[in-house]
C-alpha atoms as a PDB file:
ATOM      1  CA  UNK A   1       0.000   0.000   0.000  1.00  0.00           C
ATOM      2  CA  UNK A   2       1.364   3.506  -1.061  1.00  0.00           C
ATOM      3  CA  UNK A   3       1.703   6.374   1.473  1.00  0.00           C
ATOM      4  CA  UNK A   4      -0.504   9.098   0.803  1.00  0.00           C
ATOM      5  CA  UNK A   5       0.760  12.982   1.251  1.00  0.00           C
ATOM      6  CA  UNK A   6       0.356  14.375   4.116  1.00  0.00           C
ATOM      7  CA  UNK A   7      -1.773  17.604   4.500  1.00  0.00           C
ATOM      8  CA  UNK A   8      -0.524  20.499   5.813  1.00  0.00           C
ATOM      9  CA  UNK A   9      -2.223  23.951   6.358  1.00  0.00           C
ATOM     10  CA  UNK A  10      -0.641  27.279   6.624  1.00  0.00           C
ATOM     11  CA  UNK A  11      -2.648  30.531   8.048  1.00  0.00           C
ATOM     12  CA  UNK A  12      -0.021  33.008   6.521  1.00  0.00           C
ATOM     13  CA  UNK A  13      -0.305  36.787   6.930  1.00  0.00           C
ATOM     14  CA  UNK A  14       2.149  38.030   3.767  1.00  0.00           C
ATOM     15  CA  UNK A  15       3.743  41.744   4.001  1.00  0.00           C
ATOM     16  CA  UNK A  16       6.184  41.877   0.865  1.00  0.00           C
ATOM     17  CA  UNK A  17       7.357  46.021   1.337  1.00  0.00           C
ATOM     18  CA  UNK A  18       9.194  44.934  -1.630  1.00  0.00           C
ATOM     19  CA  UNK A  19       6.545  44.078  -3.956  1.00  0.00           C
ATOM     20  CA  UNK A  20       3.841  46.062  -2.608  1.00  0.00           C
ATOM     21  CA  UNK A  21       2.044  42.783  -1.964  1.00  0.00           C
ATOM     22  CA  UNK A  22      -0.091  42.181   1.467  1.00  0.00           C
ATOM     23  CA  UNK A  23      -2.186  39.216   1.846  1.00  0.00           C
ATOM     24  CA  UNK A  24      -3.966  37.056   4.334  1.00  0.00           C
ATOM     25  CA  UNK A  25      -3.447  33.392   2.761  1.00  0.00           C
ATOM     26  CA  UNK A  26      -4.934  30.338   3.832  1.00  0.00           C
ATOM     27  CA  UNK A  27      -3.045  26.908   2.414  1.00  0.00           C
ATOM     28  CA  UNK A  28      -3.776  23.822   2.157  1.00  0.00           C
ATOM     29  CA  UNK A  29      -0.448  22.220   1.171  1.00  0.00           C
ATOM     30  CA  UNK A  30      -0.153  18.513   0.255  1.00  0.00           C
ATOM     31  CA  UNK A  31       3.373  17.164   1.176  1.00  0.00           C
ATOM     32  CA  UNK A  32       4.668  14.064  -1.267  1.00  0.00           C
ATOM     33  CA  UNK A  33       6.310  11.189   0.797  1.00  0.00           C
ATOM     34  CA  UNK A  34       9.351  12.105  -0.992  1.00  0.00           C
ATOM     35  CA  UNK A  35       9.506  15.466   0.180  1.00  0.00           C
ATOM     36  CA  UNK A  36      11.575  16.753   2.333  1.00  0.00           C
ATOM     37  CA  UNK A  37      10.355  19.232   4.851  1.00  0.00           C
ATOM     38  CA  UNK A  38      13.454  21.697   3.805  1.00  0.00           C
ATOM     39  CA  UNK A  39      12.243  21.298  -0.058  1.00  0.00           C
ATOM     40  CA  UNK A  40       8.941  22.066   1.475  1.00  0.00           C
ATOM     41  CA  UNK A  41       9.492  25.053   3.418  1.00  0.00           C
ATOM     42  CA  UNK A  42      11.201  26.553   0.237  1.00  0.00           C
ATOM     43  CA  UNK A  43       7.987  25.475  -1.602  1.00  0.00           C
ATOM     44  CA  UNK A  44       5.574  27.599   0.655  1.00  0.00           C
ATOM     45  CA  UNK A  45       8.117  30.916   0.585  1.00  0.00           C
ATOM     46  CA  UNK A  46       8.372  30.334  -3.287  1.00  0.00           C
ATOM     47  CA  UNK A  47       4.462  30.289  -3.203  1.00  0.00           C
ATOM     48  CA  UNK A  48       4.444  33.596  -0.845  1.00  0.00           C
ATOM     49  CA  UNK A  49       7.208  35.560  -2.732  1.00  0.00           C
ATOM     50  CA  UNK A  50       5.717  34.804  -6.193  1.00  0.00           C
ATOM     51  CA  UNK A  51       1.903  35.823  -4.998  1.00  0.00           C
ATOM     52  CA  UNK A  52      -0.565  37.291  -7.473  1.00  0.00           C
ATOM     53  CA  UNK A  53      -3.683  36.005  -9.168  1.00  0.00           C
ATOM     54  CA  UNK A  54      -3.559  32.719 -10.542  1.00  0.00           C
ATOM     55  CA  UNK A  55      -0.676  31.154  -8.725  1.00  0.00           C
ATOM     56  CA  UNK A  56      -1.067  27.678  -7.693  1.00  0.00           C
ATOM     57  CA  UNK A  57       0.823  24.907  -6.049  1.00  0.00           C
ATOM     58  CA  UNK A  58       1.335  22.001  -8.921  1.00  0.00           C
ATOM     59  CA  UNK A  59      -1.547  19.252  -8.855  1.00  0.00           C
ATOM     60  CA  UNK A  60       1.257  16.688  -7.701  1.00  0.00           C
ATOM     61  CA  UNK A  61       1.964  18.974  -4.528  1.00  0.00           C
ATOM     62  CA  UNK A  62       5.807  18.604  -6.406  1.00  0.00           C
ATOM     63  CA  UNK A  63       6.996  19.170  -9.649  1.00  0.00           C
ATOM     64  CA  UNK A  64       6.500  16.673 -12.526  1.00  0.00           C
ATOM     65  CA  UNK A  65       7.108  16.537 -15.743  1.00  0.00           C
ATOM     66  CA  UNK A  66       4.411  18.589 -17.352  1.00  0.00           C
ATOM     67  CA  UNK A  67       4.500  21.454 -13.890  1.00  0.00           C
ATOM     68  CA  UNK A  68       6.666  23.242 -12.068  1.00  0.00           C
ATOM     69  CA  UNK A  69       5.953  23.250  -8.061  1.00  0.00           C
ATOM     70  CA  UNK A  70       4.509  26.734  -8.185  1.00  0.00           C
ATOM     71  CA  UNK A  71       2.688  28.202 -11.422  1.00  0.00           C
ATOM     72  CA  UNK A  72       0.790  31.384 -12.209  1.00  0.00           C
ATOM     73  CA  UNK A  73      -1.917  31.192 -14.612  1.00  0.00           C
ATOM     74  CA  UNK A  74      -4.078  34.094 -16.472  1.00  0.00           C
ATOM     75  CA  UNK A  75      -7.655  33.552 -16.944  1.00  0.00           C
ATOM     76  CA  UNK A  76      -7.506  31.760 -19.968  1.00  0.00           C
ATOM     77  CA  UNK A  77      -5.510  29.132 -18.515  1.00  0.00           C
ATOM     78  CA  UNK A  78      -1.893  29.979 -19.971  1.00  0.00           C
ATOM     79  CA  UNK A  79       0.978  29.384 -18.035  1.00  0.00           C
ATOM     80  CA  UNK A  80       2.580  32.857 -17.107  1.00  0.00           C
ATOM     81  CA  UNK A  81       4.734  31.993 -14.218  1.00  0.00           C
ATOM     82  CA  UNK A  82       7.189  29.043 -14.484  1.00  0.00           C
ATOM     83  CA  UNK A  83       8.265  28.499 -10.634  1.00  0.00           C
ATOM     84  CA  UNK A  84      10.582  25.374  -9.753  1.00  0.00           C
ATOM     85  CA  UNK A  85      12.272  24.952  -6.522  1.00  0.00           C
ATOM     86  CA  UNK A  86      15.313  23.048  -5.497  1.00  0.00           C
ATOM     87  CA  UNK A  87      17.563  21.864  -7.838  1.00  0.00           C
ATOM     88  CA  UNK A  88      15.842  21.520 -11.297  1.00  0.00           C
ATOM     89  CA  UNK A  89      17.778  20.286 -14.395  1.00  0.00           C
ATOM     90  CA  UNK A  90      18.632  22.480 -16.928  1.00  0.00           C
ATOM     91  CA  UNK A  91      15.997  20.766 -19.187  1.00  0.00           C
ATOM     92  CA  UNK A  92      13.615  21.647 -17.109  1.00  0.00           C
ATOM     93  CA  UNK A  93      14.169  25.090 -16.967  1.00  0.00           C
ATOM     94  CA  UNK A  94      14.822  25.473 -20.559  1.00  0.00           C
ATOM     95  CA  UNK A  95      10.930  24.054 -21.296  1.00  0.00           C
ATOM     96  CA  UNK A  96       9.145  26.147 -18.604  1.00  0.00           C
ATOM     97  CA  UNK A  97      11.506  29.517 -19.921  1.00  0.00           C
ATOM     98  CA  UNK A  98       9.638  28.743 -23.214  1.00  0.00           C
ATOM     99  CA  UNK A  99       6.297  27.937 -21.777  1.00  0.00           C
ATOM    100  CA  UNK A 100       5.604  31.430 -19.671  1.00  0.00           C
ATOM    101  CA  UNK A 101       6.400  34.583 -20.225  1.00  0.00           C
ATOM    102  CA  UNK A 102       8.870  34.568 -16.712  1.00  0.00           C
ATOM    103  CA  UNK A 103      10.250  31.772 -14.988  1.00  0.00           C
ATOM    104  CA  UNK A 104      12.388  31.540 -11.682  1.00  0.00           C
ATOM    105  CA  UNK A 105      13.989  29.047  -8.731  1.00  0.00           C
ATOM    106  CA  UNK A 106      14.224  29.360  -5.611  1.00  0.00           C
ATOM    107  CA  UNK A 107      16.341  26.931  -3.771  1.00  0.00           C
ATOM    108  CA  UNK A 108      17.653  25.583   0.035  1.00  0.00           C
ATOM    109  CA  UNK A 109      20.523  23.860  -2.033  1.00  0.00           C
ATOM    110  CA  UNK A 110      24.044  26.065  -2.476  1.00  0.00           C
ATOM    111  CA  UNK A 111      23.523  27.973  -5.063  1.00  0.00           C
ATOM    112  CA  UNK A 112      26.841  28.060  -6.591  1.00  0.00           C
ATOM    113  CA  UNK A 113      26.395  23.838  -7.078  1.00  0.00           C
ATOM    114  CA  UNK A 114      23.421  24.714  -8.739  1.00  0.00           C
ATOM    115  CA  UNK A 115      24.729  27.247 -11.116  1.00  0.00           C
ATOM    116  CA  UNK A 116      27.629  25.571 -11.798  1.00  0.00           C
ATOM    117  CA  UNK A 117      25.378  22.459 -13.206  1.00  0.00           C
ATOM    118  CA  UNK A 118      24.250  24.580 -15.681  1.00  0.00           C
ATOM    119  CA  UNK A 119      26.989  25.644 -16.988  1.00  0.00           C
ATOM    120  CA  UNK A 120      27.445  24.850 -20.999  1.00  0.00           C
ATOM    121  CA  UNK A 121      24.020  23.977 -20.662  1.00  0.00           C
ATOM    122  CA  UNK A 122      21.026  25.501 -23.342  1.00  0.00           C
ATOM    123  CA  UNK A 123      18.553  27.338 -21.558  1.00  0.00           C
ATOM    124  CA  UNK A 124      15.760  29.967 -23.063  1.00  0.00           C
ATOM    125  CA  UNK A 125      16.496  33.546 -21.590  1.00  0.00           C
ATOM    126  CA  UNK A 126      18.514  31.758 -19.294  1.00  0.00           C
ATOM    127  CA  UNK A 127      19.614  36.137 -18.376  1.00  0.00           C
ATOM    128  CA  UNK A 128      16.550  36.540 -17.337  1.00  0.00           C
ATOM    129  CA  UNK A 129      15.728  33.364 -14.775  1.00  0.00           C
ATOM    130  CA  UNK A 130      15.153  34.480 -11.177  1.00  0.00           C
ATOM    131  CA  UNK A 131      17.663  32.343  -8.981  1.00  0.00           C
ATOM    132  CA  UNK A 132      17.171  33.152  -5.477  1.00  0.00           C
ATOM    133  CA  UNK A 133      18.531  31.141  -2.621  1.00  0.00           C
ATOM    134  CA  UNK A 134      17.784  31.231   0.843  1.00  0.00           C
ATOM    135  CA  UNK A 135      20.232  30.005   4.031  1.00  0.00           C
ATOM    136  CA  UNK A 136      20.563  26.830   4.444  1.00  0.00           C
ATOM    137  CA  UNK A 137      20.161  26.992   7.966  1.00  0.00           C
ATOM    138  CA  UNK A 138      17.549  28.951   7.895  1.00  0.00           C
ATOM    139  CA  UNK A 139      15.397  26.472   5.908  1.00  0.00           C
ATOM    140  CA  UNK A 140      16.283  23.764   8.600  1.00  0.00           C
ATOM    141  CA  UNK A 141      15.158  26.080  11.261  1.00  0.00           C
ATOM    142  CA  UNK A 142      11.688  26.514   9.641  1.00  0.00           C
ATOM    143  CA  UNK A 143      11.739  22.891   8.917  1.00  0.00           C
ATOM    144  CA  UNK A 144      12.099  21.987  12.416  1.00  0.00           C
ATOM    145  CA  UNK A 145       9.150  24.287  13.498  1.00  0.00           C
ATOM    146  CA  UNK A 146       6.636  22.729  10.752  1.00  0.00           C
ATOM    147  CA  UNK A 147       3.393  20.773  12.731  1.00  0.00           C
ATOM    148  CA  UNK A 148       0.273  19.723  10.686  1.00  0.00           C
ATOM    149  CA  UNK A 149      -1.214  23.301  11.206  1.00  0.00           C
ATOM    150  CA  UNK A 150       1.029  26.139  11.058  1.00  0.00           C
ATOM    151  CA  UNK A 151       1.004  30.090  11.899  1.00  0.00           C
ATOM    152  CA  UNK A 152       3.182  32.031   9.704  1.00  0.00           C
ATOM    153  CA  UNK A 153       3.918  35.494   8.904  1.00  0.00           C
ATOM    154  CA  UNK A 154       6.361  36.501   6.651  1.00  0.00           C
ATOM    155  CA  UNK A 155       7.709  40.172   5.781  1.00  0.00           C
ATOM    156  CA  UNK A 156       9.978  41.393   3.342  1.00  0.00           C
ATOM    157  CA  UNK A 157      11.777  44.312   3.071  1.00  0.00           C
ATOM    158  CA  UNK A 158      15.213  45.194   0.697  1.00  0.00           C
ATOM    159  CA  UNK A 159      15.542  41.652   0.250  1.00  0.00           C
ATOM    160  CA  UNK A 160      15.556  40.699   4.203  1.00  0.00           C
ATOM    161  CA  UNK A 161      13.302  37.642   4.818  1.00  0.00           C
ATOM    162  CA  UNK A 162      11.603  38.031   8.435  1.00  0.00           C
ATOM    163  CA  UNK A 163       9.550  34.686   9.180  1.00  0.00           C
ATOM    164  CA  UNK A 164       7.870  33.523  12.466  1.00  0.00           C
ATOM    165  CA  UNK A 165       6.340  30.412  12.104  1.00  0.00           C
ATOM    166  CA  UNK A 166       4.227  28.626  15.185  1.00  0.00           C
ATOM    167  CA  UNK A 167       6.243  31.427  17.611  1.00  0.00           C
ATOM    168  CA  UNK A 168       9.462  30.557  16.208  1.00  0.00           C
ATOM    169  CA  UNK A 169      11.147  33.983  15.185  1.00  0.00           C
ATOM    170  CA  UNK A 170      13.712  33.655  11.650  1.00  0.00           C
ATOM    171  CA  UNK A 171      15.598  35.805   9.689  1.00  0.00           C
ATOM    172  CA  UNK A 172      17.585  35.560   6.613  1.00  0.00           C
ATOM    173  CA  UNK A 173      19.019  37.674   3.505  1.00  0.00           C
ATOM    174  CA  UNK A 174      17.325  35.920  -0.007  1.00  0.00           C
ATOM    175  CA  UNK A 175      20.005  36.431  -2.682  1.00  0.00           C
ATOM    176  CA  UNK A 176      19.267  36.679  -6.095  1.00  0.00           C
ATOM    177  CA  UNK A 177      22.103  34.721  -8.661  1.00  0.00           C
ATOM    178  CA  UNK A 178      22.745  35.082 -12.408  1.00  0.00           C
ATOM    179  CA  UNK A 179      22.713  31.999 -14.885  1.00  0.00           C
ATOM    180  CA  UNK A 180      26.126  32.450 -16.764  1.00  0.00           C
END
């Protein structure tokens, strides 16, 4: 018998200073067996940091194949947003590039690792891909405070991630990297 995902909620109050973007979001999030909690945390901040209309987590709950793990839509159902998180190959990429008009990463893995595996590689407006990486150990902090129902608030301001989640108080710098 297969293990099912495991549902998680998230009552998140969202104050991006950055953006311009303040929301009160309620999530349902559906965790894979195969996820990590880490991959999972980046998941939900991807989700928060890429809010507008039409975003959605992919119907897997992870990436696949045909989604990335986060994806904006318009109303007539074309992808706009191309979201992955974690360590996507540069396949990957390449496709969802062509498929929206923006795409981006956001990853808990070293960055550098990541960039590096790209290297040589072909990717569609690979200039203009988002990277942004977060702390390691600030994903593992957040990871460690993750129950079945979690509180979260999350500002941002000049880049500065400030994140209490269930009472736990976080902080970390998100950097932004270049594809070369």
């Amino acid at each position: 018998m297969a293990i099912g995902a495991t549902i998680r909620t998230f009552d998140i109050q969202l104050s991006d200073m950055d953006r311009g973007v303040y929301e009160e979001l309620s999530l349902r999030v559906a965790q894979h067996p195969s996820e990590t909690d880490a991959y999972l945390v980046t998941r939900v901040l991807a989700y928060c940091l890429e809010f507008e209309e039409g975003i959605a987590f992919a119907a897997a709950g992870v990436s696949s194949g045909e989604e990335p793990a986060v994806l904006v839509k318009d109303l007539t159902g074309l992808t706009t947003a191309w979201i992955e998180v974690g360590a996507p190959d540069a396949q990957r990429l390449h496709t969802g590039s062509k498929l929206a008009d923006r795409a981006a990463v956001y990853t808990h893995r070293d960055p550098q690792r990541l960039l590096a595996s790209w290297n040589g590689k072909t990717i569609h407006r690979a200039q203009e891909i988002v990277v942004r990486s977060f702390d390691s150990k600030f994903i593992d902090a957040a990871a460690a405070e993750l129950t079945r129902r979690n509180i979260m608030s999350l500002s941002v301001t000049e880049g500065q991630l400030y994140l209490e989640l269930n009472g736990a108080s976080l902080e970390t710098q998100m950097r932004e990297h270049q594809i070369i």
